[in-house]
N, C-alpha and C. Protein backbone atom coordinates (compact mmCIF):
# COMPACT_ATOMS: atom_id res chain seq x y z
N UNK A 1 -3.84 -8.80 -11.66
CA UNK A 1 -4.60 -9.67 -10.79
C UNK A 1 -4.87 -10.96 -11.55
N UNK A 2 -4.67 -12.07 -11.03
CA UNK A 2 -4.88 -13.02 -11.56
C UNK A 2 -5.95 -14.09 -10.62
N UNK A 3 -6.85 -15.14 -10.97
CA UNK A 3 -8.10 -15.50 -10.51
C UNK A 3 -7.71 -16.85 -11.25
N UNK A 4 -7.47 -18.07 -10.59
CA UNK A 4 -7.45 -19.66 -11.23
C UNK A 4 -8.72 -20.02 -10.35
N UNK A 5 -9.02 -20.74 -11.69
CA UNK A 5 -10.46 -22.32 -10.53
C UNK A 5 -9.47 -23.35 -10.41
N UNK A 6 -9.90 -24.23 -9.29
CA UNK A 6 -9.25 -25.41 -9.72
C UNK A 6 -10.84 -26.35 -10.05
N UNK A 7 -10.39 -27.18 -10.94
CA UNK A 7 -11.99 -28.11 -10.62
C UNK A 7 -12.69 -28.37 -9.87
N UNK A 8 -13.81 -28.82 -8.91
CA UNK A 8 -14.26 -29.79 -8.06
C UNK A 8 -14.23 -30.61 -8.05
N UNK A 9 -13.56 -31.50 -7.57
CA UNK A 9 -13.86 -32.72 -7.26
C UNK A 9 -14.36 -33.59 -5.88
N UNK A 10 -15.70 -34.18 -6.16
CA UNK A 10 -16.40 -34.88 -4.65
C UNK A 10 -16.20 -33.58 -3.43
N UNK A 11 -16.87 -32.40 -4.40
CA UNK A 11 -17.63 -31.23 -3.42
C UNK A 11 -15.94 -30.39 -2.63
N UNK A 12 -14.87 -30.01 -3.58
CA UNK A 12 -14.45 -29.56 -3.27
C UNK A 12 -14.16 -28.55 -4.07
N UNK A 13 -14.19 -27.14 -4.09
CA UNK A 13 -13.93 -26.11 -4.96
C UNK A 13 -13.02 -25.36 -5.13
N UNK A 14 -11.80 -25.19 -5.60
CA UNK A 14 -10.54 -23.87 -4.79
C UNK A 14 -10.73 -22.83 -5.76
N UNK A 15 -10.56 -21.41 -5.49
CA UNK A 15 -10.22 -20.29 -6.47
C UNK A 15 -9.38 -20.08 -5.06
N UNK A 16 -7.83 -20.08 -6.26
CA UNK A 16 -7.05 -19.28 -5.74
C UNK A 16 -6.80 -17.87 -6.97
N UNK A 17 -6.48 -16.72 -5.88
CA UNK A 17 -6.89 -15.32 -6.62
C UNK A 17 -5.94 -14.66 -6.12
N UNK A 18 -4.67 -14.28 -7.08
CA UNK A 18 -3.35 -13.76 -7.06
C UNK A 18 -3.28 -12.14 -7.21
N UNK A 19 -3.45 -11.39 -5.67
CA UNK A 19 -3.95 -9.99 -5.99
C UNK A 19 -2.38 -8.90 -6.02
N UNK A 20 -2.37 -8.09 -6.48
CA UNK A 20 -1.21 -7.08 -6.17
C UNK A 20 -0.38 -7.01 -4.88
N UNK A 21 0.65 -7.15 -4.54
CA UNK A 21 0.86 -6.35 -2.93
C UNK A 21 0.59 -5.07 -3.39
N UNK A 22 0.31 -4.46 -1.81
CA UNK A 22 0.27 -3.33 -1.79
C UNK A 22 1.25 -2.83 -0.55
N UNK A 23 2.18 -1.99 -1.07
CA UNK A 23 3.07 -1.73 -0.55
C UNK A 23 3.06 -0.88 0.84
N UNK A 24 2.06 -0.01 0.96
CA UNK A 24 1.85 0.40 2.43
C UNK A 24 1.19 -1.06 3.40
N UNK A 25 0.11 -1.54 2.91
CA UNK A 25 0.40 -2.65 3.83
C UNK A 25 1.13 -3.53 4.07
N UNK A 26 1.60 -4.09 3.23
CA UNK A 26 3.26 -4.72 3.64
C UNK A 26 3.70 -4.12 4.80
N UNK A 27 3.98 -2.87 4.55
CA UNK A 27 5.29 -2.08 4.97
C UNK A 27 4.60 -2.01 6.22
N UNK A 28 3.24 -1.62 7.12
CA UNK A 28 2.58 -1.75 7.98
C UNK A 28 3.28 -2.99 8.63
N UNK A 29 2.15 -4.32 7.98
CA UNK A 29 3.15 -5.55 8.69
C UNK A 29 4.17 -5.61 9.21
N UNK A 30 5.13 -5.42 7.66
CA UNK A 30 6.40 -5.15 8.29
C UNK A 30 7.05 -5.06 10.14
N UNK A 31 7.06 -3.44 9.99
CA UNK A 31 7.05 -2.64 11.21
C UNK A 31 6.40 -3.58 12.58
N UNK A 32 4.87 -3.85 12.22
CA UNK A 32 4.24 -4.62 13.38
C UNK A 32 4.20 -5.88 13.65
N UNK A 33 4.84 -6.52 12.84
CA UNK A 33 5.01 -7.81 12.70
C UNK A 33 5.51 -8.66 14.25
N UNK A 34 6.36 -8.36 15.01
CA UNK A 34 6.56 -8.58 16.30
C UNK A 34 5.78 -8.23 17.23
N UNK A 35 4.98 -7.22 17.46
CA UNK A 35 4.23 -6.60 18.38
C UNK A 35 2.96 -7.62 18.02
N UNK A 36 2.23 -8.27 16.90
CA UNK A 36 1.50 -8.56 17.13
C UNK A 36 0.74 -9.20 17.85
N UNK A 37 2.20 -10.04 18.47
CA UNK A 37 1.81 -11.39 19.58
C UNK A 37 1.08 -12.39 18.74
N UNK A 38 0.10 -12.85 19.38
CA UNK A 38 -0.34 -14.18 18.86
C UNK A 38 -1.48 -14.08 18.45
N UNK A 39 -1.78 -12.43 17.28
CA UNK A 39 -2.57 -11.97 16.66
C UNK A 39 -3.73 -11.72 16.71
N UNK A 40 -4.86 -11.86 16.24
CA UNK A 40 -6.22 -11.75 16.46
C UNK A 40 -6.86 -12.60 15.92
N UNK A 41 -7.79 -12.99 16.91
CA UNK A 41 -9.02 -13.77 16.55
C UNK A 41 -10.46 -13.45 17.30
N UNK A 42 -11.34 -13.73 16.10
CA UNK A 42 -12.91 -13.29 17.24
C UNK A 42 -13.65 -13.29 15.92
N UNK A 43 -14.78 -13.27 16.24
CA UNK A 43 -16.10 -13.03 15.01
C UNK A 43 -16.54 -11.95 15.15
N UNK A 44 -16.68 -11.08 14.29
CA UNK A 44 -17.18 -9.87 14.32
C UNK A 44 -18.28 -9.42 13.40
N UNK A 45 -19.09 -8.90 13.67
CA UNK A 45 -20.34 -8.53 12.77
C UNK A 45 -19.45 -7.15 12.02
N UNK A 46 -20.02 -7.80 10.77
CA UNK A 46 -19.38 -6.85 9.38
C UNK A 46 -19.71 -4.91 9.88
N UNK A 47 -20.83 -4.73 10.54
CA UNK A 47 -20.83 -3.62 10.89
C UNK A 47 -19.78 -2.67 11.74
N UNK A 48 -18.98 -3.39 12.53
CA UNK A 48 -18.51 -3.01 13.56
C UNK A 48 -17.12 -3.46 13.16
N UNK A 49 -17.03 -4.47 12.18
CA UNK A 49 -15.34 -4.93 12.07
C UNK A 49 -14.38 -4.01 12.09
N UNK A 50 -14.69 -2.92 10.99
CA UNK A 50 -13.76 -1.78 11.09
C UNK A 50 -12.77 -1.38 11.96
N UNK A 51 -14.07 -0.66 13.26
CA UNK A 51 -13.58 -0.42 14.37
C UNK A 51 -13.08 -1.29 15.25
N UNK A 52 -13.64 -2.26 14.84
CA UNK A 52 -12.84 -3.66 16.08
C UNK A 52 -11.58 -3.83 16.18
N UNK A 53 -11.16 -4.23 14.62
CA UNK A 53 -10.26 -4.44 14.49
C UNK A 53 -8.95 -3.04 14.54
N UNK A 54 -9.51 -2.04 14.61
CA UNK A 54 -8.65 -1.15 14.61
C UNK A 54 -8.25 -0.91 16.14
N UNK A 55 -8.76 -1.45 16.81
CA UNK A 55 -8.52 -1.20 18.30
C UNK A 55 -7.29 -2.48 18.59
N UNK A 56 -7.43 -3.63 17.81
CA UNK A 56 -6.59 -4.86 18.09
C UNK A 56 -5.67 -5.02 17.74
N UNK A 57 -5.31 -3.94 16.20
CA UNK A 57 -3.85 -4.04 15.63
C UNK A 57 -3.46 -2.85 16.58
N UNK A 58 -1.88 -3.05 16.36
CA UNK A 58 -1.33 -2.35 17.26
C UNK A 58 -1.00 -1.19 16.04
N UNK A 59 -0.86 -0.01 16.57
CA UNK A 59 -0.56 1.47 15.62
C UNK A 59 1.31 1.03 15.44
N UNK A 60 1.53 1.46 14.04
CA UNK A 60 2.62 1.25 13.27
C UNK A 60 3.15 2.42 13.09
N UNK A 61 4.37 2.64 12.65
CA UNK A 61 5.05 4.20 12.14
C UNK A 61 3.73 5.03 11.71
N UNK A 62 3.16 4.41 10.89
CA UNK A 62 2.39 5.15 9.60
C UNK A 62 0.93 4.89 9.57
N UNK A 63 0.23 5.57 10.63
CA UNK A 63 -1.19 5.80 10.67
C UNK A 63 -1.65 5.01 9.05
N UNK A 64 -1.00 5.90 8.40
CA UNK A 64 -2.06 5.53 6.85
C UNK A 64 -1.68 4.24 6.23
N UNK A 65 -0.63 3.23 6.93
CA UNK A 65 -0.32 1.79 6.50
C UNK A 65 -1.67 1.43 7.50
N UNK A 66 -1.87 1.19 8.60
CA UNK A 66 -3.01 0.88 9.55
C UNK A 66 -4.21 1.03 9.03
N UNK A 67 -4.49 1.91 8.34
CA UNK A 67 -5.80 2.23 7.86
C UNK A 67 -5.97 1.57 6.90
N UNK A 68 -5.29 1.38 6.20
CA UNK A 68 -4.58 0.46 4.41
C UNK A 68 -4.88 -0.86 4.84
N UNK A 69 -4.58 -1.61 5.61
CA UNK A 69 -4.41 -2.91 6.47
C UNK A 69 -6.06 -2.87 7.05
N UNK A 70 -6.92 -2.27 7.48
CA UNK A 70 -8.38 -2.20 7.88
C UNK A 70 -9.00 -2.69 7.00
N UNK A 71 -8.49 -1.89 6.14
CA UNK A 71 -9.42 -1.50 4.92
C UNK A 71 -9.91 -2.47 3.71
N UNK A 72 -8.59 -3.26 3.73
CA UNK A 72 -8.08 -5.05 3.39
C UNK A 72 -9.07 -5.48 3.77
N UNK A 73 -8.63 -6.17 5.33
CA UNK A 73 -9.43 -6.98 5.86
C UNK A 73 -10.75 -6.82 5.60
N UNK A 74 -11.31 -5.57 5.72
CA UNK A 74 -13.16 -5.21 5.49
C UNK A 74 -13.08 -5.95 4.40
N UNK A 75 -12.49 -5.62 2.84
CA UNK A 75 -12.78 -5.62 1.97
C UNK A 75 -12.81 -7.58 1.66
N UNK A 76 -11.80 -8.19 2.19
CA UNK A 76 -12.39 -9.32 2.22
C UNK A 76 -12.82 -9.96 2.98
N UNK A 77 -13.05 -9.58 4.27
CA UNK A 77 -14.63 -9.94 5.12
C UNK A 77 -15.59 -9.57 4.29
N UNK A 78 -16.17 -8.39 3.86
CA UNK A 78 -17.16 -8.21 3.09
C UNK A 78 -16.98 -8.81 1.75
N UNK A 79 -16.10 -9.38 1.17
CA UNK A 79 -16.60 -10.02 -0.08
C UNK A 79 -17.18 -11.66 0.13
N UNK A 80 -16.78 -12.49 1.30
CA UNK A 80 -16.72 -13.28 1.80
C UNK A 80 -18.28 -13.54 2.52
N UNK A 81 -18.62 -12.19 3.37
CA UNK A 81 -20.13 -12.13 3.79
C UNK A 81 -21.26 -11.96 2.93
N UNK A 82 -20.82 -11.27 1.97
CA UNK A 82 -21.70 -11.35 0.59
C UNK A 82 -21.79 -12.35 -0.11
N UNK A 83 -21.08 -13.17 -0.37
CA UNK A 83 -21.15 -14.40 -1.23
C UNK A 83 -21.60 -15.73 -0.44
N UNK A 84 -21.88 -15.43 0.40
CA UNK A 84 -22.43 -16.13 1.93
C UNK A 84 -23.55 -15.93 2.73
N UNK A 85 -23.83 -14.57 1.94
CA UNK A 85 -25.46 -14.08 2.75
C UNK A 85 -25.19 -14.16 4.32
N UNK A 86 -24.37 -13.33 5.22
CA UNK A 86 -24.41 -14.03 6.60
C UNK A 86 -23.62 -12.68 6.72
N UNK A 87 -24.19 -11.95 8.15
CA UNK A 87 -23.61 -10.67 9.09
C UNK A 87 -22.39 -10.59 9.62
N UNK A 88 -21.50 -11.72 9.83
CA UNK A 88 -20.24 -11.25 10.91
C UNK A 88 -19.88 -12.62 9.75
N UNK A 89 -18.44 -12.54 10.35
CA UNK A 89 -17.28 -13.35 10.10
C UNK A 89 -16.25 -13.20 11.06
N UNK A 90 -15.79 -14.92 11.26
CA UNK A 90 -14.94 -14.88 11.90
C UNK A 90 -13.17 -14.30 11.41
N UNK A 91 -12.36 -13.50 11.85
CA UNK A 91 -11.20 -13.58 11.50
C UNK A 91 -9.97 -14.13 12.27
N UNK A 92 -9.42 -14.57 11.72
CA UNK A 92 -7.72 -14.79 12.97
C UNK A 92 -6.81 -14.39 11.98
N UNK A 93 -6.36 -13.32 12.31
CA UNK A 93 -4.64 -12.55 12.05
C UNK A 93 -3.82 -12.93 12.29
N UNK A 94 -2.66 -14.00 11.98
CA UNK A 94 -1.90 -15.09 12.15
C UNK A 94 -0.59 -14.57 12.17
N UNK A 95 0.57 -14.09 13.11
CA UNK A 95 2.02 -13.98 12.77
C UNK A 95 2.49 -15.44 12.55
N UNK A 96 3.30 -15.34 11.98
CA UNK A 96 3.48 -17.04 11.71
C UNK A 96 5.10 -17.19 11.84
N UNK A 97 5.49 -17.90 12.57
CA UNK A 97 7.06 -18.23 12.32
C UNK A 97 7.85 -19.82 11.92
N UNK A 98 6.83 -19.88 11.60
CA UNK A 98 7.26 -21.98 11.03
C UNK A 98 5.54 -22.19 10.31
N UNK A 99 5.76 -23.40 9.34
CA UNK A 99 4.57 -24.02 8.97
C UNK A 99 3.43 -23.71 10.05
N UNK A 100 2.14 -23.10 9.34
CA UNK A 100 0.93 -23.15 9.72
C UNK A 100 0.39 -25.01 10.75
N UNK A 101 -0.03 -25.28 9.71
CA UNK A 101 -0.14 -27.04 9.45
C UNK A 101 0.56 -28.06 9.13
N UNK A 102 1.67 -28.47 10.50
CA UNK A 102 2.71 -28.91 10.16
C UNK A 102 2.53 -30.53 9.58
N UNK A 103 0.97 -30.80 9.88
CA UNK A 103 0.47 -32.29 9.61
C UNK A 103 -0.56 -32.02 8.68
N UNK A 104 -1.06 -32.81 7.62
CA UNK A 104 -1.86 -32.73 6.57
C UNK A 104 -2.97 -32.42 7.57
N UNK A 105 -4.22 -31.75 7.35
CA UNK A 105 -5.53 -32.64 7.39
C UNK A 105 -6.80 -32.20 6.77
N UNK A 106 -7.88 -32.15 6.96
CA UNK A 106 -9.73 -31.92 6.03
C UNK A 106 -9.75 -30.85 6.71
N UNK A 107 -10.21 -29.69 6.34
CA UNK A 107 -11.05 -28.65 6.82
C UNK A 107 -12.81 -29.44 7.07
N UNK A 108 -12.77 -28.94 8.34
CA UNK A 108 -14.34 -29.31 8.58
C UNK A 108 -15.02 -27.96 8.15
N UNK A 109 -14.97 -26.70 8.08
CA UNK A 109 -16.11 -25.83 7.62
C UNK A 109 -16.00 -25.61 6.43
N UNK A 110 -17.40 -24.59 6.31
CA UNK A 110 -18.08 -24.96 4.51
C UNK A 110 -16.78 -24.37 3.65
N UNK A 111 -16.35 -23.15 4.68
CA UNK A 111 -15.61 -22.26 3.46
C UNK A 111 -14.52 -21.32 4.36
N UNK A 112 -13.38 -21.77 3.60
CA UNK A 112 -12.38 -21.09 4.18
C UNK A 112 -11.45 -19.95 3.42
N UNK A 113 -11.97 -18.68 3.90
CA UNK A 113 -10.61 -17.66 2.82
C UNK A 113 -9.34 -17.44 3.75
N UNK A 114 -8.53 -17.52 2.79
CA UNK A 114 -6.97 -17.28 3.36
C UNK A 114 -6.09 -16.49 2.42
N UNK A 115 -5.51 -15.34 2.98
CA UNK A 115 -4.95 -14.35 2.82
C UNK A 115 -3.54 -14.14 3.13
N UNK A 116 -2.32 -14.44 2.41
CA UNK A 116 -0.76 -13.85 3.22
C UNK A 116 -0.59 -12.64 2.66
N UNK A 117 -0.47 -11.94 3.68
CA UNK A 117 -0.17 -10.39 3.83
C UNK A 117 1.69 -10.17 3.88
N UNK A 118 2.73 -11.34 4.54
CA UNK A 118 3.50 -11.50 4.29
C UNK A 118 4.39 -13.17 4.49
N UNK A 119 5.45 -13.23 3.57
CA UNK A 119 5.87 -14.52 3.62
C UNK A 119 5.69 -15.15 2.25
N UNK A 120 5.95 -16.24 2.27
CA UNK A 120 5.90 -17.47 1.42
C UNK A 120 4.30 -17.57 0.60
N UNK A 121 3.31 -17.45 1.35
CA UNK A 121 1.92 -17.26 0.94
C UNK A 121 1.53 -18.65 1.36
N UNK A 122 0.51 -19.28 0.86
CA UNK A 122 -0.30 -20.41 1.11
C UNK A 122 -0.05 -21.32 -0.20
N UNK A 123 -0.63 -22.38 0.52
CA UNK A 123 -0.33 -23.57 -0.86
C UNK A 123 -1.05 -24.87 -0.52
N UNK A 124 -2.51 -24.87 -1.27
CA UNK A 124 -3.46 -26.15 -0.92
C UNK A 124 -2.99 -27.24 -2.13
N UNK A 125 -2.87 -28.57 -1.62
CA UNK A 125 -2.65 -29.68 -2.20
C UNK A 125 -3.48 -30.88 -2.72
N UNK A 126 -4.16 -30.66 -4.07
CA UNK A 126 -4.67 -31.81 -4.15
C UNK A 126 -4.19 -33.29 -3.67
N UNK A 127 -5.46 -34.33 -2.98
CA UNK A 127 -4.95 -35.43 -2.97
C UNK A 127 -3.78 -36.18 -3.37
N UNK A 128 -4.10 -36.21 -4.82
CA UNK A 128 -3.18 -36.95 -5.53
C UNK A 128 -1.69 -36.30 -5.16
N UNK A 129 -1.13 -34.79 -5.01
CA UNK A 129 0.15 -34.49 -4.91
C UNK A 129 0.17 -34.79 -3.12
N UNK A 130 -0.08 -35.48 -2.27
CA UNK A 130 0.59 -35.52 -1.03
C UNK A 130 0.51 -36.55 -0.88
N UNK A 131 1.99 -36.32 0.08
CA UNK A 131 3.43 -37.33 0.10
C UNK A 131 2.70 -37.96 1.87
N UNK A 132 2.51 -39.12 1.69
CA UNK A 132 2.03 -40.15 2.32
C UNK A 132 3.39 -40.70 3.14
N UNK A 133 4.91 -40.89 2.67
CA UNK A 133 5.70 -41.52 3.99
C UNK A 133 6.01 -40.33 4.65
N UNK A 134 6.75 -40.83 6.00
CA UNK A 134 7.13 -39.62 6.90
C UNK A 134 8.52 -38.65 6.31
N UNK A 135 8.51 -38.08 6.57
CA UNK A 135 9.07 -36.48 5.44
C UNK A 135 9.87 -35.64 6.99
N UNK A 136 11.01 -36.71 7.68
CA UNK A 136 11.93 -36.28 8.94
C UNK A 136 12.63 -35.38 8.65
N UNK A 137 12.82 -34.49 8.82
CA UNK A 137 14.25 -33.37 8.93
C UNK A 137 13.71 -32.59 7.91
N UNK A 138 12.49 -32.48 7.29
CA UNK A 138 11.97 -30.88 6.13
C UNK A 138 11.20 -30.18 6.79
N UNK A 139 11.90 -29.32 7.68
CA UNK A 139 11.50 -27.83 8.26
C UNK A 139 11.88 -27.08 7.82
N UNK A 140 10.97 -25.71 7.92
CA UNK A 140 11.99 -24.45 7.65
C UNK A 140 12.12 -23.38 8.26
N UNK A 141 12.98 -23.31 9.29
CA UNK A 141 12.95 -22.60 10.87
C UNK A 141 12.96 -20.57 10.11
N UNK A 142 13.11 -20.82 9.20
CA UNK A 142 13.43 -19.57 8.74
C UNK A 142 11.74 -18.54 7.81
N UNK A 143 10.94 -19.45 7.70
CA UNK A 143 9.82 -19.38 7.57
C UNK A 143 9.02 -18.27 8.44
N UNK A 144 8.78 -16.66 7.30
CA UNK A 144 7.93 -16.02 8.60
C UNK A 144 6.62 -15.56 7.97
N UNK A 145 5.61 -15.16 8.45
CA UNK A 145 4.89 -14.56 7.38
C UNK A 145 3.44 -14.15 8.25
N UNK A 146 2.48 -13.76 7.25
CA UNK A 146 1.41 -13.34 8.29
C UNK A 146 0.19 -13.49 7.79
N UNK A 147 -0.53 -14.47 8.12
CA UNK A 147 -1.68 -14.33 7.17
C UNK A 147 -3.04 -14.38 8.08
N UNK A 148 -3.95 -13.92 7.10
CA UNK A 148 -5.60 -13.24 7.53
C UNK A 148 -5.89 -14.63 6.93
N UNK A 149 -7.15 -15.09 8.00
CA UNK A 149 -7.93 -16.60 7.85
C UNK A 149 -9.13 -16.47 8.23
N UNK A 150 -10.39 -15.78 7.48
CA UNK A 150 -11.50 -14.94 7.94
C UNK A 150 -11.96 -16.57 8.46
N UNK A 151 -12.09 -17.13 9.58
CA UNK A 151 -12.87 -18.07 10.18
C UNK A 151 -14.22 -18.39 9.34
């Protein structure tokens, strides 16, 4: 497991935190990765997430990848509600098939965790590294992946 700060600068903070895959959830994804449709989103009070969310993913080959994949998400909703003092969190479960954010821009809320469960992963850009002229013809249609964005 690996854990970087990046500095702050003018009230901005990143820890990005490089955890293991874990191979039954992958392999979950995997499998459900099409069925998910256009994933989940909603705020859920940390009490009840569990079950919420177990009603919204769709069941995979392997009961015990599903449960593996719950169990995730709790674990960083609840690390997220703890370090936040606050009952629910929002999540959205993202299938993704091209760039998230195909245009730069500011996050307006205080605090955002983001999670790829599969794909390429995430990648925040200090100021100084983004490319300011227009950047025509760099897509990547082949781009798939899935990531948890506890709102």
């Amino acid at each position: 497991m690996k854990l970087a700060l990046i500095e702050p600068k003018k009230g901005i903070s990143v820890a990005v935190w490089t955890r293991p895959e874990v191979p039954l959830v992958t392999q979950y994804y995997v499998d459900v990765f099409k069925s998910l449709g256009m994933g989940i989103r909603g705020v859920f009070s940390l009490t009840s997430l569990k079950e919420e969310i177990a009603k919204l993913l769709p069941d995979g080959r392997n009961s015990a990848g599903k449960q593996a994949a719950i169990d995730d998400i709790y674990l960083l909703s609840d690390m997220l509600t703890t370090l936040f003092d606050c009952d629910s969190v929002g999540v959205r479960l993202v299938p993704l098939s091209s760039v998230k954010c195909p245009s730069f821009h500011v996050d307006n809320i205080p605090v955002r965790l983001v999670n790829t469960y599969l794909g390429e992963g995430t990648e925040w850009l200090p100021k100084e590294s983004v490319v300011t002229r227009p950047m025509v013809g760099l897509t990547d249609a082949n781009t798939q992946g899935l990531t948890l964005d506890p709102m």
